[in-house]
C-alpha atoms as a PDB file:
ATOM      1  CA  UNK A   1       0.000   0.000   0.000  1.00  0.00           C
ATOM      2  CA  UNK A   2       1.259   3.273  -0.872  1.00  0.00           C
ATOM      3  CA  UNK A   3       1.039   6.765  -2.540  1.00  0.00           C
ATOM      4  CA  UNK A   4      -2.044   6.125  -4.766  1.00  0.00           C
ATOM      5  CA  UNK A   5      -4.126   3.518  -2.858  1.00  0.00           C
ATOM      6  CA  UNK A   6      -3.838   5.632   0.482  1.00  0.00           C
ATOM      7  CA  UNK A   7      -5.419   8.819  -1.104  1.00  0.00           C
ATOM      8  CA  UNK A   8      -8.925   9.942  -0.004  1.00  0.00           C
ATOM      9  CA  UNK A   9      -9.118   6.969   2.516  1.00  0.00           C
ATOM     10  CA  UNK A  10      -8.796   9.833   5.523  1.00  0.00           C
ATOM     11  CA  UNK A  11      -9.961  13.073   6.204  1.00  0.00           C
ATOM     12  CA  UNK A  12      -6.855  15.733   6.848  1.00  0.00           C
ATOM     13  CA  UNK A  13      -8.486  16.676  10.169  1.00  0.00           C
ATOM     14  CA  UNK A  14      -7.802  12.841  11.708  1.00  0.00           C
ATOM     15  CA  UNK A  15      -4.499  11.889  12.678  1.00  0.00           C
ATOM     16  CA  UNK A  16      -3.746   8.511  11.466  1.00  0.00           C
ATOM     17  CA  UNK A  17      -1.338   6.086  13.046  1.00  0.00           C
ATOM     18  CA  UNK A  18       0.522   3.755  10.967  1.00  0.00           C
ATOM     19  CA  UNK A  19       1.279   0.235  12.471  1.00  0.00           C
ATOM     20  CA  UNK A  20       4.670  -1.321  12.086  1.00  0.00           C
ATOM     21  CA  UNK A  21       5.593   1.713   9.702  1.00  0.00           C
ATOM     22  CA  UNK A  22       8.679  -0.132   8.631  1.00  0.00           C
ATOM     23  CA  UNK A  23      10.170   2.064   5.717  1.00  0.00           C
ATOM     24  CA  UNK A  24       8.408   5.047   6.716  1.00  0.00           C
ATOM     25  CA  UNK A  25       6.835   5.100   2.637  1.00  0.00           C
ATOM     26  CA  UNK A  26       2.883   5.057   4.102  1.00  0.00           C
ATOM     27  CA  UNK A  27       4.105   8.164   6.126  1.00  0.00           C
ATOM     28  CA  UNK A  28       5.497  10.239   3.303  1.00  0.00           C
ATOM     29  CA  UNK A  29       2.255   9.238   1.120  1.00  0.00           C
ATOM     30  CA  UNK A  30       0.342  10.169   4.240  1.00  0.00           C
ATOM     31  CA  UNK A  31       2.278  13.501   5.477  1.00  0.00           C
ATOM     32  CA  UNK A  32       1.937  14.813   1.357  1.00  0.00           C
ATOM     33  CA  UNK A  33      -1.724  14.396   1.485  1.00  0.00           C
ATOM     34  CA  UNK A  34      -1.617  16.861   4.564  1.00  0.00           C
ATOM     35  CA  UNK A  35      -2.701  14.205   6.811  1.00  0.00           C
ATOM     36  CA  UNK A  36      -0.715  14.241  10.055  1.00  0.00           C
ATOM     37  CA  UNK A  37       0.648  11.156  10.511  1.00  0.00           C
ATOM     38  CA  UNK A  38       2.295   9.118  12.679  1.00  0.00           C
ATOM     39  CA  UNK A  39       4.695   5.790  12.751  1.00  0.00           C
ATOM     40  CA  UNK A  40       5.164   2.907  15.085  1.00  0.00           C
ATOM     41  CA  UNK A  41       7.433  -0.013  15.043  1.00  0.00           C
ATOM     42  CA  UNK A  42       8.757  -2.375  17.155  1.00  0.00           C
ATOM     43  CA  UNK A  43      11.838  -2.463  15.182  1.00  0.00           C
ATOM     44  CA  UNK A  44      14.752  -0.106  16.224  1.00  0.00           C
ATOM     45  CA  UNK A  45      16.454  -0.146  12.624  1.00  0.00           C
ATOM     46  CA  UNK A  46      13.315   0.062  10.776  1.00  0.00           C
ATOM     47  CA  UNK A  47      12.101   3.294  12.835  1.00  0.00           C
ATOM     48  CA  UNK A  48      15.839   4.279  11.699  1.00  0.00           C
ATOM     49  CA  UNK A  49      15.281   3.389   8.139  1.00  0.00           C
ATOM     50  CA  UNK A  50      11.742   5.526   8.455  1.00  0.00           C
ATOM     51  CA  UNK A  51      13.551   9.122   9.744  1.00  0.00           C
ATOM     52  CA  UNK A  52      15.843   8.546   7.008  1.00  0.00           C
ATOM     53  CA  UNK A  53      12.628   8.138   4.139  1.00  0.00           C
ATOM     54  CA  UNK A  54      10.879  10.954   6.302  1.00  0.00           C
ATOM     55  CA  UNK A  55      14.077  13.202   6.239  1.00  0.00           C
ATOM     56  CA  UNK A  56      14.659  12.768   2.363  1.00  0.00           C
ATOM     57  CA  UNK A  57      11.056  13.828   1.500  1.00  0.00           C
ATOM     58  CA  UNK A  58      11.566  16.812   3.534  1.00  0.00           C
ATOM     59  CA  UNK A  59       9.782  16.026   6.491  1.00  0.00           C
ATOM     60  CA  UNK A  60      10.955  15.862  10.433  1.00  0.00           C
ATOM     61  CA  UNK A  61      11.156  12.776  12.002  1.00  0.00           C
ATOM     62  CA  UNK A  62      11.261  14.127  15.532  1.00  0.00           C
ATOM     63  CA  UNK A  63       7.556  13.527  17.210  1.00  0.00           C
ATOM     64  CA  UNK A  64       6.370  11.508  14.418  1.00  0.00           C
ATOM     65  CA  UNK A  65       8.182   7.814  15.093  1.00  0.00           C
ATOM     66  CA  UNK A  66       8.187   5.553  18.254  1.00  0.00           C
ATOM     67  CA  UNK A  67       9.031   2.404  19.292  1.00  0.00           C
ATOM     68  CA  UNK A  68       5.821   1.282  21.201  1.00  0.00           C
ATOM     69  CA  UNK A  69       3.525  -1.399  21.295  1.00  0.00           C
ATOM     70  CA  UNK A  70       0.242  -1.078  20.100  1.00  0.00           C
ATOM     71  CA  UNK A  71      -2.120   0.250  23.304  1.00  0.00           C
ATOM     72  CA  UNK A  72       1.244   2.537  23.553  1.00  0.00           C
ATOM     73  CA  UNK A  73       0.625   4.060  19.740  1.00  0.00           C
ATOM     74  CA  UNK A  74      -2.729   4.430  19.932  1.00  0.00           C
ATOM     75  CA  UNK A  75      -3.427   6.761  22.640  1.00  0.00           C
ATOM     76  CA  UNK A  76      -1.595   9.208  20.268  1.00  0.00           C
ATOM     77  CA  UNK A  77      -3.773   8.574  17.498  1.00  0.00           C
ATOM     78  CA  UNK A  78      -7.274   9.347  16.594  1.00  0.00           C
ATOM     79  CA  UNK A  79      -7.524   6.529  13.571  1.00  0.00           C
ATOM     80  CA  UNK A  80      -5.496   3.654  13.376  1.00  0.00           C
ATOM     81  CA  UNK A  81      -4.572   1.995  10.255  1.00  0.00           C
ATOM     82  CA  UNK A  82      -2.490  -0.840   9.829  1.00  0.00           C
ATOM     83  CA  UNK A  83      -0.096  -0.571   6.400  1.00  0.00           C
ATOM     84  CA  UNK A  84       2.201  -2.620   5.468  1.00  0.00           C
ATOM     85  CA  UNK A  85       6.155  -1.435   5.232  1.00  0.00           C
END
């Protein structure tokens, strides 16, 4: 899932959360829709690999990526959405 398939599916007033965010692609497809988003993983180097994606689209990692399991993601979030990475 990714840049096309993700488009109209939320409003830009929700804030979605994206479960095991992996590559941090869903984010960037997400964030350039003007939906705030943000990314959870359990995985140290994929959160690592997803500030790098978020960083080379432009976009600030910082307060957007967590490690954190699930019940600690979703009080962040509004909407949750699981997409692959």
């Amino acid at each position: 899932m990714g840049g096309p398939e993700l488009k109209g599916l939320f409003a830009s007033s929700q804030t979605v959360l994206d479960i095991g965010c992996g590559s941090g692609r869903d984010l960037v497809s997400l964030l350039q829709q003007g939906i705030d988003a943000v990314g959870c993983d359990v995985s140290d180097a994929m959160l690592a690999e997803a500030a790098k994606t978020l960083s080379d689209a432009g976009y600030k990692p910082e307060g957007r990526l967590q490690t954190a399991s699930l019940p600690d993601c979703q009080r962040r979030c509004e909407s949750g959405v699981k997409l692959p990475g």
